[in-house]
C-alpha atoms as a PDB file:
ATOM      1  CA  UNK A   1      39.879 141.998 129.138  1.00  0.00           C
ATOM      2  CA  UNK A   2      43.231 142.800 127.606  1.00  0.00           C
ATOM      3  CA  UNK A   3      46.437 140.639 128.470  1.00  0.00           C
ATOM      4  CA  UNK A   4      50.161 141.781 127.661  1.00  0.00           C
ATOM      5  CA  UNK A   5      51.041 139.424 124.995  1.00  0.00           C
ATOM      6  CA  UNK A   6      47.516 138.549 123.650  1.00  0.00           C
ATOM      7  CA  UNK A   7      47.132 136.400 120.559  1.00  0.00           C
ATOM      8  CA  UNK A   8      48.030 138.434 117.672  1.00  0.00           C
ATOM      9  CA  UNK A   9      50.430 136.535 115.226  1.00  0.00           C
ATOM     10  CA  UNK A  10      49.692 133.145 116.991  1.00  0.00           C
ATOM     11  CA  UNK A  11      48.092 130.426 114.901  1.00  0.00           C
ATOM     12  CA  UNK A  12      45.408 128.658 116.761  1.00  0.00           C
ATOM     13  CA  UNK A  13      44.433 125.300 115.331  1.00  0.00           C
ATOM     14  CA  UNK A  14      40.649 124.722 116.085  1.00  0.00           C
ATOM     15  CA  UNK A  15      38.630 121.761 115.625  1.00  0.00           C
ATOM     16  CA  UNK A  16      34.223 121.861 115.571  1.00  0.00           C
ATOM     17  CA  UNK A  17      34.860 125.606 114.435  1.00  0.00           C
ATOM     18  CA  UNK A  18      32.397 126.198 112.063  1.00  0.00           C
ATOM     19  CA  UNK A  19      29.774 127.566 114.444  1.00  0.00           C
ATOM     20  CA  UNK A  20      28.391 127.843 118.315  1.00  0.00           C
ATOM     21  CA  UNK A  21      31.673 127.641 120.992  1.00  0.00           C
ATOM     22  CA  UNK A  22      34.663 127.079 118.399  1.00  0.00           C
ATOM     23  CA  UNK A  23      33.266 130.015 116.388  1.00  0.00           C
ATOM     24  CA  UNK A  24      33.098 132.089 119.023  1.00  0.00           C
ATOM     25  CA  UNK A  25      36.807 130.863 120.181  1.00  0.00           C
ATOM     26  CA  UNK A  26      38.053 131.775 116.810  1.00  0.00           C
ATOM     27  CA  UNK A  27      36.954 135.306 116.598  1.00  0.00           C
ATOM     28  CA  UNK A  28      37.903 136.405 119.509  1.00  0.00           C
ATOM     29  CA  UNK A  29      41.118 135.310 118.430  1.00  0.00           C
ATOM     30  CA  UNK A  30      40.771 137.014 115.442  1.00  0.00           C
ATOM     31  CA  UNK A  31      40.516 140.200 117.702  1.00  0.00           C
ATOM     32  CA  UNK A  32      44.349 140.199 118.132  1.00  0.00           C
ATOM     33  CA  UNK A  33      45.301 139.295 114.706  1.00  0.00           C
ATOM     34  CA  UNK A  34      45.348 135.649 115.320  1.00  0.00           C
ATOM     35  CA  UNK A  35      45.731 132.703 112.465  1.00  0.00           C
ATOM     36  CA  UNK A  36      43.265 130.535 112.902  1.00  0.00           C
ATOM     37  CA  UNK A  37      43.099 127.110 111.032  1.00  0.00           C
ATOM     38  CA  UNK A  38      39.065 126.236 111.179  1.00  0.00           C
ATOM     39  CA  UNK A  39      38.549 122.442 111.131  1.00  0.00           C
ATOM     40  CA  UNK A  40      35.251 120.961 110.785  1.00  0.00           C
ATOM     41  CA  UNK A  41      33.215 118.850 108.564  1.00  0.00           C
ATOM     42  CA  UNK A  42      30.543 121.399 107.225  1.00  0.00           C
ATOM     43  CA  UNK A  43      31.324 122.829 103.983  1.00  0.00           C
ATOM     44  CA  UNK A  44      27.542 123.050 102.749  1.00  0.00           C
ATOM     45  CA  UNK A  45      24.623 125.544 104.651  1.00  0.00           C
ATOM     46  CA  UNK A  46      22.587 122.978 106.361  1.00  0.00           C
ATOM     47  CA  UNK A  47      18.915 125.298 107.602  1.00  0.00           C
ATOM     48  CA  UNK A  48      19.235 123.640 110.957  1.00  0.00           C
ATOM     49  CA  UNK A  49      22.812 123.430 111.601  1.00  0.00           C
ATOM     50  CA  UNK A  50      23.717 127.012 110.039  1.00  0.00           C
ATOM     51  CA  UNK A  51      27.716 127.605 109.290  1.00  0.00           C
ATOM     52  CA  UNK A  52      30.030 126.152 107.640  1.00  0.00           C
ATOM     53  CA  UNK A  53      33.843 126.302 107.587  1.00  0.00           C
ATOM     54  CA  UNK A  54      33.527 129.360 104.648  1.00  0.00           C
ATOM     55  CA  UNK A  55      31.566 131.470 106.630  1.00  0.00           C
ATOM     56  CA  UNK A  56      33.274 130.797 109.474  1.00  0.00           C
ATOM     57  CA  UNK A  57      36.930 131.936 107.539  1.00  0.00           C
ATOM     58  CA  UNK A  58      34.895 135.098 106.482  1.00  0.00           C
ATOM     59  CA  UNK A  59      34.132 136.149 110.468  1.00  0.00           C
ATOM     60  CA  UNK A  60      37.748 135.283 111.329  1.00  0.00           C
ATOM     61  CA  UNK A  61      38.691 137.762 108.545  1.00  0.00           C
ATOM     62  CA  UNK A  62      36.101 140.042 109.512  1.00  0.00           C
ATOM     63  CA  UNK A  63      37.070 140.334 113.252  1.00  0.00           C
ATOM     64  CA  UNK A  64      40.741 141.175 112.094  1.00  0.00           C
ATOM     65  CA  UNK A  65      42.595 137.622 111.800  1.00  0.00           C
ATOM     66  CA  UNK A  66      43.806 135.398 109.180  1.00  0.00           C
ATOM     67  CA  UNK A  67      41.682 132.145 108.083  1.00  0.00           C
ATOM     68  CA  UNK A  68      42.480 128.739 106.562  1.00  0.00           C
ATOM     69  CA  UNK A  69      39.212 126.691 106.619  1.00  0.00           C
ATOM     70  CA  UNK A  70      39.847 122.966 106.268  1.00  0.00           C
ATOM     71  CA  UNK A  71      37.527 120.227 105.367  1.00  0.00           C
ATOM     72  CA  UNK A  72      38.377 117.383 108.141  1.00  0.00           C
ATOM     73  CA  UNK A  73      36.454 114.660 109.635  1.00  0.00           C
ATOM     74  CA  UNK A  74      38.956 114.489 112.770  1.00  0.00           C
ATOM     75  CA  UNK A  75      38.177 110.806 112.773  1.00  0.00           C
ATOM     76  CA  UNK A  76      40.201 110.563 110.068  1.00  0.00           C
ATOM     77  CA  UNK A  77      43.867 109.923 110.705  1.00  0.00           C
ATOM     78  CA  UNK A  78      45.309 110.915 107.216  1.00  0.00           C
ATOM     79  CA  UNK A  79      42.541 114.037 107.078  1.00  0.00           C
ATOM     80  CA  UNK A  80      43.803 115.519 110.334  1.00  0.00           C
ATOM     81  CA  UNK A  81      47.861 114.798 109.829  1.00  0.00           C
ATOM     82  CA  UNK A  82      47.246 116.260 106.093  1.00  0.00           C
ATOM     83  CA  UNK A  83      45.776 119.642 107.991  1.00  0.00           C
ATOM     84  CA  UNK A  84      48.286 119.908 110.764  1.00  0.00           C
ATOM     85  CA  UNK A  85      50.513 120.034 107.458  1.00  0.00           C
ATOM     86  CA  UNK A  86      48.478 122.839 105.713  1.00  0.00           C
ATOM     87  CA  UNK A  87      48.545 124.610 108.909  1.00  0.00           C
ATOM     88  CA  UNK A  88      52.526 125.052 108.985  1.00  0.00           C
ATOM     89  CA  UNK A  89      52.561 125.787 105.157  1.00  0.00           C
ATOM     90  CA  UNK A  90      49.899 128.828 105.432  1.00  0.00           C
ATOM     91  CA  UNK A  91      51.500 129.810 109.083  1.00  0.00           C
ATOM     92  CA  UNK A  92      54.452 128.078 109.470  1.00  0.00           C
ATOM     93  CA  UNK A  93      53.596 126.321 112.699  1.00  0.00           C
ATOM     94  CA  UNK A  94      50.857 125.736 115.463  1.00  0.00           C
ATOM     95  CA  UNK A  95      50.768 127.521 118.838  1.00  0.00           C
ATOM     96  CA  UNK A  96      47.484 126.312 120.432  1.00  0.00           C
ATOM     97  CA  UNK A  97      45.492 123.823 119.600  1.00  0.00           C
ATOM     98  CA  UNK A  98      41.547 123.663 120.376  1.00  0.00           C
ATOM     99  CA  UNK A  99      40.246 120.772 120.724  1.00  0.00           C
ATOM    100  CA  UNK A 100      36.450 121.434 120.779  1.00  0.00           C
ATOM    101  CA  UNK A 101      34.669 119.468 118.505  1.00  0.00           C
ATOM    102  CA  UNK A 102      32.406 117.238 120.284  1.00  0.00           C
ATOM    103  CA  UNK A 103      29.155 114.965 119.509  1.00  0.00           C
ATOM    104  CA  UNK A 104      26.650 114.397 121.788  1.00  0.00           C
ATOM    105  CA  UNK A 105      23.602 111.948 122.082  1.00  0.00           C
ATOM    106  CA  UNK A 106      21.791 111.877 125.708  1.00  0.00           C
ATOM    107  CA  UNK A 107      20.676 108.083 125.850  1.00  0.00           C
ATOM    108  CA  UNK A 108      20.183 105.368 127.511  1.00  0.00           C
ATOM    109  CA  UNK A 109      22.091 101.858 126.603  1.00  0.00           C
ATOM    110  CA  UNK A 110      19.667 100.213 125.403  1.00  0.00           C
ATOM    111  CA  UNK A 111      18.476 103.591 122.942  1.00  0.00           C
ATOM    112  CA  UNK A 112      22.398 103.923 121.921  1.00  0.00           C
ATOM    113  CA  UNK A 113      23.057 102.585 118.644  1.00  0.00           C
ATOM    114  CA  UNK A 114      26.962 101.040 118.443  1.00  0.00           C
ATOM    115  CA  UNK A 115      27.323 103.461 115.112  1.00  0.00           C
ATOM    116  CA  UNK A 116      26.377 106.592 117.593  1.00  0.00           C
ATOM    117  CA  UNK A 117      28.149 105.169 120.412  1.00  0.00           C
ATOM    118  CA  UNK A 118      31.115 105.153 117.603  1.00  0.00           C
ATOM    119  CA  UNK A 119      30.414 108.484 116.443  1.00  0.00           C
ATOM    120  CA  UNK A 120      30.809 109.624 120.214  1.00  0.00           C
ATOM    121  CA  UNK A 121      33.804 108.026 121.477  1.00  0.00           C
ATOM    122  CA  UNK A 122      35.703 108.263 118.055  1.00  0.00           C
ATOM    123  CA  UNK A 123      35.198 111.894 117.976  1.00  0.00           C
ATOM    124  CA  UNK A 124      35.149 112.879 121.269  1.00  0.00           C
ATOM    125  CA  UNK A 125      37.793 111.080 123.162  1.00  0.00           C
ATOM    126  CA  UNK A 126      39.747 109.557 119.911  1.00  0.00           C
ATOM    127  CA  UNK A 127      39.515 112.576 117.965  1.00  0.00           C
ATOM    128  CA  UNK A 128      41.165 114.791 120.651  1.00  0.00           C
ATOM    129  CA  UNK A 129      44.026 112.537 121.478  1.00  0.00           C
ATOM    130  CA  UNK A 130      44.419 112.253 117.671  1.00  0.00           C
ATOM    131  CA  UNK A 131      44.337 116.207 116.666  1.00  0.00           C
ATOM    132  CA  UNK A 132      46.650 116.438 120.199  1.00  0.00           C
ATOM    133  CA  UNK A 133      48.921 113.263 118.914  1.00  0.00           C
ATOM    134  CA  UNK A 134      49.349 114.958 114.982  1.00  0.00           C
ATOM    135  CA  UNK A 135      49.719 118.855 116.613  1.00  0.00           C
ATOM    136  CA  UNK A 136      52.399 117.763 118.901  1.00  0.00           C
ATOM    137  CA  UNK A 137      55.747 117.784 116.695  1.00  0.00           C
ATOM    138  CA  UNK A 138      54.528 121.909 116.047  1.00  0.00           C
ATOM    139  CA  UNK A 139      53.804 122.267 119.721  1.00  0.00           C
ATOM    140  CA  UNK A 140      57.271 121.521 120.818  1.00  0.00           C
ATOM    141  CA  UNK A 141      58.587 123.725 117.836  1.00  0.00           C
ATOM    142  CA  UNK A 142      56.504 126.625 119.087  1.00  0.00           C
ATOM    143  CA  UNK A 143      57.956 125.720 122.596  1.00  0.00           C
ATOM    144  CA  UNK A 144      61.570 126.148 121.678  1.00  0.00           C
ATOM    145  CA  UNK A 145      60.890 129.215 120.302  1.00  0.00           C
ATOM    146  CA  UNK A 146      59.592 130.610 123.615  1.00  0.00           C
ATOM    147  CA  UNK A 147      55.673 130.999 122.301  1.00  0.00           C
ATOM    148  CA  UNK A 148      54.467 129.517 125.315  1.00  0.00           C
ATOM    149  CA  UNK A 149      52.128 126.887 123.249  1.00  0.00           C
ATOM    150  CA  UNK A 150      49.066 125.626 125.001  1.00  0.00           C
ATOM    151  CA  UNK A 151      45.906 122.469 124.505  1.00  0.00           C
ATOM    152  CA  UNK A 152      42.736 123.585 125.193  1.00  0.00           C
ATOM    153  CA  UNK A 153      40.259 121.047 125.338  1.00  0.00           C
ATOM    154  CA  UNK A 154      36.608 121.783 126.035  1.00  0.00           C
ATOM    155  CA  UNK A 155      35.471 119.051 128.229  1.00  0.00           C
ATOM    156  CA  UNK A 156      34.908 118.487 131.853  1.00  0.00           C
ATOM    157  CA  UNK A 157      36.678 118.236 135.324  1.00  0.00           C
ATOM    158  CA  UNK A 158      36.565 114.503 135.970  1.00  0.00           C
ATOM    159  CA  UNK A 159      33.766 113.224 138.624  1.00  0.00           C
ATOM    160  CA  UNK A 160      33.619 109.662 138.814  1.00  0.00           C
ATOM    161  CA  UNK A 161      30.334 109.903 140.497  1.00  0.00           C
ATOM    162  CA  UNK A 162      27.761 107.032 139.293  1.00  0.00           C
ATOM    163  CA  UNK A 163      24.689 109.588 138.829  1.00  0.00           C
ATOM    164  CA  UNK A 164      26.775 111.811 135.649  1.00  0.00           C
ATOM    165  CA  UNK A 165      26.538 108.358 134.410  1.00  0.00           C
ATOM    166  CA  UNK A 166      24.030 106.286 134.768  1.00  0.00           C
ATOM    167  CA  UNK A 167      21.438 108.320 132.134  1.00  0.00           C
ATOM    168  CA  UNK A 168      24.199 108.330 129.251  1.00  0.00           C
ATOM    169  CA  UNK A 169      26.635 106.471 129.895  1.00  0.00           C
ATOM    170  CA  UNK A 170      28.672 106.701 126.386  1.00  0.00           C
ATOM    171  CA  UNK A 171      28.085 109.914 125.746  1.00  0.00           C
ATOM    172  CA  UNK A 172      29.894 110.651 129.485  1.00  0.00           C
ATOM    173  CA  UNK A 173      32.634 108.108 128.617  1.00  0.00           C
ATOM    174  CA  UNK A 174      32.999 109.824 125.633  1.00  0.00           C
ATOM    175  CA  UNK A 175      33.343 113.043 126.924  1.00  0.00           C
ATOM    176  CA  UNK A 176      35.457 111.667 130.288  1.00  0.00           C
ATOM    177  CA  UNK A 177      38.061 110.284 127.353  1.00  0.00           C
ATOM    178  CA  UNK A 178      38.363 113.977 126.488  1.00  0.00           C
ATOM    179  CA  UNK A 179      39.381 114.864 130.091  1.00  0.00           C
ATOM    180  CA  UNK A 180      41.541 112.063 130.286  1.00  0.00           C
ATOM    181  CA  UNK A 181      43.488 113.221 127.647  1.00  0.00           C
ATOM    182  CA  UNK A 182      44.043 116.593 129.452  1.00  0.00           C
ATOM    183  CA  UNK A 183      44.833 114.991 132.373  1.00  0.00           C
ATOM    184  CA  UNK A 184      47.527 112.465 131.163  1.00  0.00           C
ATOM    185  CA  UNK A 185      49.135 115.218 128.246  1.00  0.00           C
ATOM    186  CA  UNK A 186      49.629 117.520 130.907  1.00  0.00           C
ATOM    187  CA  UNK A 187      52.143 115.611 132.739  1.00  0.00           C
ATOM    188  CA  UNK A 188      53.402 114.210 129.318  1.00  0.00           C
ATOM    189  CA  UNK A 189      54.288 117.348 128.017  1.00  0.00           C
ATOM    190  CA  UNK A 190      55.146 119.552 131.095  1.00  0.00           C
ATOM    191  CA  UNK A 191      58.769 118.556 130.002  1.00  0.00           C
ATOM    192  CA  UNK A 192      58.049 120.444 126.762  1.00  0.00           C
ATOM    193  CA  UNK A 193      56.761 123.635 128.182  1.00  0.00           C
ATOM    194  CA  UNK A 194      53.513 122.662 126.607  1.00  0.00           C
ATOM    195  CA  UNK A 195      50.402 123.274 128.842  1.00  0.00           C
ATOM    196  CA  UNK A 196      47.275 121.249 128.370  1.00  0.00           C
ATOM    197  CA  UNK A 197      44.084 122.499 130.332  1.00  0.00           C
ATOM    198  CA  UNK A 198      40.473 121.696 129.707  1.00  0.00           C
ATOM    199  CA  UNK A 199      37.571 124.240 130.050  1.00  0.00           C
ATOM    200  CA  UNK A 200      34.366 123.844 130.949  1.00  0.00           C
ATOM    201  CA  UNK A 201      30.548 125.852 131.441  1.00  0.00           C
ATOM    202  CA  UNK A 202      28.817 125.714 135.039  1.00  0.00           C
ATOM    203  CA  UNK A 203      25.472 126.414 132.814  1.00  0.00           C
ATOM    204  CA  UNK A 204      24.100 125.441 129.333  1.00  0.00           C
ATOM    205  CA  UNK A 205      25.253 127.224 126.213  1.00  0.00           C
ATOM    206  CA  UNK A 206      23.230 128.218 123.529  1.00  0.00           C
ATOM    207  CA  UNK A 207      24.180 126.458 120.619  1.00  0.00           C
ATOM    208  CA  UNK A 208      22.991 124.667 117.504  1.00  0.00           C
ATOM    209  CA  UNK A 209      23.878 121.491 118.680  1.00  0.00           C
ATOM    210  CA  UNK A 210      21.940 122.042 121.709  1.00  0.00           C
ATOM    211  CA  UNK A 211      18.979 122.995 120.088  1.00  0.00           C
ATOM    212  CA  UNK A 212      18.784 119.315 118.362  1.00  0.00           C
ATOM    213  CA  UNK A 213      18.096 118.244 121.836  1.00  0.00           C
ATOM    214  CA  UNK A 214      14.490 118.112 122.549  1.00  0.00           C
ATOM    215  CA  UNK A 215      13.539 119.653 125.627  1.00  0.00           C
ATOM    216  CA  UNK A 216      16.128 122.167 126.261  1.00  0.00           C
ATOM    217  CA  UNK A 217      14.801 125.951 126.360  1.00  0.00           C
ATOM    218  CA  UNK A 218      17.664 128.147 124.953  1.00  0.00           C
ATOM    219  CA  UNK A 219      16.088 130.723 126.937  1.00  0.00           C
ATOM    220  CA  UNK A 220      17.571 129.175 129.816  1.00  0.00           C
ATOM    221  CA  UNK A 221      20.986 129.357 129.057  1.00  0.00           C
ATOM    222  CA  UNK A 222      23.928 131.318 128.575  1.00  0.00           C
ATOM    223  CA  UNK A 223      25.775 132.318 125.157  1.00  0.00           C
ATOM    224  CA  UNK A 224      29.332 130.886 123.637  1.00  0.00           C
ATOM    225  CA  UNK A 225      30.836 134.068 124.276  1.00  0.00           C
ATOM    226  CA  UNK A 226      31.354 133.489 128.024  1.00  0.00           C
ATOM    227  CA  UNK A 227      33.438 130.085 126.827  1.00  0.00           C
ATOM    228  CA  UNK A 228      35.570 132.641 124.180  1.00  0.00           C
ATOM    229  CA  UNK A 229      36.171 135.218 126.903  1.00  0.00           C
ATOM    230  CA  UNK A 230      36.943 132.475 129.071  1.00  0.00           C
ATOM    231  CA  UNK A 231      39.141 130.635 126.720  1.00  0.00           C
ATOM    232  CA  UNK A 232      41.251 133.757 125.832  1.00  0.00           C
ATOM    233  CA  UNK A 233      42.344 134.431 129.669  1.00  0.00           C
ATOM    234  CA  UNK A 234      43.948 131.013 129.477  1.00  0.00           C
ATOM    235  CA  UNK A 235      45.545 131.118 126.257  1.00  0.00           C
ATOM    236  CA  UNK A 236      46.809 134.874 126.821  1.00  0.00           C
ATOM    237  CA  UNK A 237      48.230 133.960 130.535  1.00  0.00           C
ATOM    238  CA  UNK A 238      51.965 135.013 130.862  1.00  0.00           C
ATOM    239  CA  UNK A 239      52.684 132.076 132.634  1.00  0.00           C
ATOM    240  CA  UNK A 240      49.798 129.636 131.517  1.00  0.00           C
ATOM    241  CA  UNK A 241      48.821 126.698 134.484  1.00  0.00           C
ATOM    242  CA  UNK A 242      48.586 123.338 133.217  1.00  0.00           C
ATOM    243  CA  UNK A 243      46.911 120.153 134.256  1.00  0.00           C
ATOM    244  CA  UNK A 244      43.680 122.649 135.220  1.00  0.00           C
ATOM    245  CA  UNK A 245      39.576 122.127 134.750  1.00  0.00           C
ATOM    246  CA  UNK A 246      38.748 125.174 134.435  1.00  0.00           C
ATOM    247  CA  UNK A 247      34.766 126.095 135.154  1.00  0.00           C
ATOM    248  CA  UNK A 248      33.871 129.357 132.855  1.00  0.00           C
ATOM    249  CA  UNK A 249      32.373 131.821 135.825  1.00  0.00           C
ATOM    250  CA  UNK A 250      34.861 130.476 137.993  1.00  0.00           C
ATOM    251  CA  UNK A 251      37.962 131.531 136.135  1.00  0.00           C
ATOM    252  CA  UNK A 252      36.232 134.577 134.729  1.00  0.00           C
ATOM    253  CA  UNK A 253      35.743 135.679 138.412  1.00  0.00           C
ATOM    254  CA  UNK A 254      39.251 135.162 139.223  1.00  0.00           C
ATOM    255  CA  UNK A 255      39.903 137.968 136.823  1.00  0.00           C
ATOM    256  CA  UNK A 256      37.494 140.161 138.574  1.00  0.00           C
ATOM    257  CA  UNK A 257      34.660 139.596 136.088  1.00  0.00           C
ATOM    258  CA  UNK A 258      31.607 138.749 138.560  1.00  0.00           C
ATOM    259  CA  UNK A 259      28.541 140.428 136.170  1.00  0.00           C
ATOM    260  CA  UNK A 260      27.650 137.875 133.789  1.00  0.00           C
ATOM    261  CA  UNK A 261      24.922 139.134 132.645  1.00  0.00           C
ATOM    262  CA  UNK A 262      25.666 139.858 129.157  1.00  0.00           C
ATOM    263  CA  UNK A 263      26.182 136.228 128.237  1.00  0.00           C
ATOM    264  CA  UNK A 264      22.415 135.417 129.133  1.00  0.00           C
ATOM    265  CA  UNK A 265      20.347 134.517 126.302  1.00  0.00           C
ATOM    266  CA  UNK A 266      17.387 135.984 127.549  1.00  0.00           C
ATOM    267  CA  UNK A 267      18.822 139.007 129.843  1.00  0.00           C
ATOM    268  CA  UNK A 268      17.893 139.045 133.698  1.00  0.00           C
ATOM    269  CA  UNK A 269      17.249 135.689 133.529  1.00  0.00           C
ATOM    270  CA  UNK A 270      18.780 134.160 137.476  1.00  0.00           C
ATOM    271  CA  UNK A 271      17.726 130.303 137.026  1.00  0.00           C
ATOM    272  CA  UNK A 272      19.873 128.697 134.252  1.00  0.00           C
ATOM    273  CA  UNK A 273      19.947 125.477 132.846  1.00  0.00           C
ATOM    274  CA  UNK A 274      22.873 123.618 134.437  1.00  0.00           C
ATOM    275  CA  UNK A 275      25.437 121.818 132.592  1.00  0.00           C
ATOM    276  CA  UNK A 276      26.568 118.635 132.618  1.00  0.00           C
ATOM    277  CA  UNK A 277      29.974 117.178 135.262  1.00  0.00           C
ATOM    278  CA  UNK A 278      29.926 120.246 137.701  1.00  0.00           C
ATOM    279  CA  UNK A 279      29.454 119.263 141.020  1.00  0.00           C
END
């Protein structure tokens, strides 16, 4: 899955990349020769949660890019503007920015704590128009100087259907503030050249964060790497859409990749878990 200009000498700015889908989004940049700028708030091994933004940097490096690995909480307005300006000091700019990092909690209103329904919204929906909001100056930058810059935002195609509500209601608003965002920068910055897109899985993804919900068999579910594959058609596109929700098999078909079967977690396996917003 090559494209002409591919990634190498771009810096991609990528936030929840310690581990799972913004991991696997980073080294396949990394492929190319990509800078990569690895924001997340795990600096110490945690046995359930494993990676941290060190080991992260050190499979960037490995897989052939460069790595700055930055402590953030991207709630934090002065933590994220203070990385954007890192970022252009190490690279001297910011070409794409992934906005990935994302917290989840499957419950109920009344089994929703405020602090978690905080937690959800301000990292979720705040924290990507924030990281989008403090990258934007570089985006137009990288514009002007005919990089063809991009937002990708891992979140949804919006469905304002009651029933991906009514179990989890802020955790989908949450998530749907994420979407939002794609859908309003996208016409915001079209004057820029900037495109904005959002991409999302038709099935579960194995991931660490996934595996802190109870009841979900990994088994049944597909691996990040479909998301990175996915991911890198968009950001390597000559002439990159914008304004799209992008579904991973969907878009990886369109480029004539129909066997999937090497991002199952447990190969041969026909009935996966489904994922959340797809209709």
């Amino acid at each position: 899955m090559s494209s002409v200009p591919g990634l190498k000498g771009k810096t991609l700015f990528i936030t929840g990349a310690s581990r799972g889908i913004g991991l696997a989004i980073a080294t396949r940049a990394a492929a190319d020769g990509a800078n990569v700028v690895i924001l997340a708030k795990t600096t110490d091994p945690n046995p359930k949660l494993p990676g941290t933004i060190y080991s992260a940097a050190e499979a960037v490096k490995a897989a052939g890019g460069q790595a700055l690995p930055l402590a953030v909480d991207i709630r934090d307005e002065d933590a994220v503007t203070a990385a954007v300006a890192k970022a252009v000091e190490a690279f001297g700019g910011i070409d794409i920015l992934v906005n990935n990092a994302s917290a989840i909690s499957l419950t109920d209103t009344e089994h929703t704590p405020m602090k978690r329904y905080d937690l959800m919204n301000g990292i979720n929906a705040r924290g990507t128009y924030l990281c989008t909001q403090a990258c934007l100056a570089e985006l137009k930058k990288s514009a002007q100087a005919g990089r063809k810059p991009q937002v990708l935002t891992m979140s949804p195609p919006l469905s304002m259907k009651q029933h991906w509500f009514e179990n989890h209601t802020a955790y989908t608003m949450a998530k749907y503030g994420m979407s939002m965002c794609t859908l309003g920068h996208s016409g915001e910055f079209k004057k820029y050249g900037i495109a904005v897109n959002s991409l999302w899985p038709r099935t579960a993804i194995a991931t660490a964060a996934l595996q802190m919900i109870p009841g979900v068999d990994l088994k049944l579910c597909r691996t990040p790497e479909i998301l990175s594959d996915a991911a890198y058609l968009i950001l390597t596109s000559p002439s990159p859409a914008t304004g799209q929700f992008y579904i991973d098999d969907e878009l990886l078909a369109a480029h004539g990749v129909t066997d999937l079967e090497k991002y199952s977690v447990t190969p041969g396996t026909k009935n996966f878990i489904p994922d959340f917003f797809v209709d």
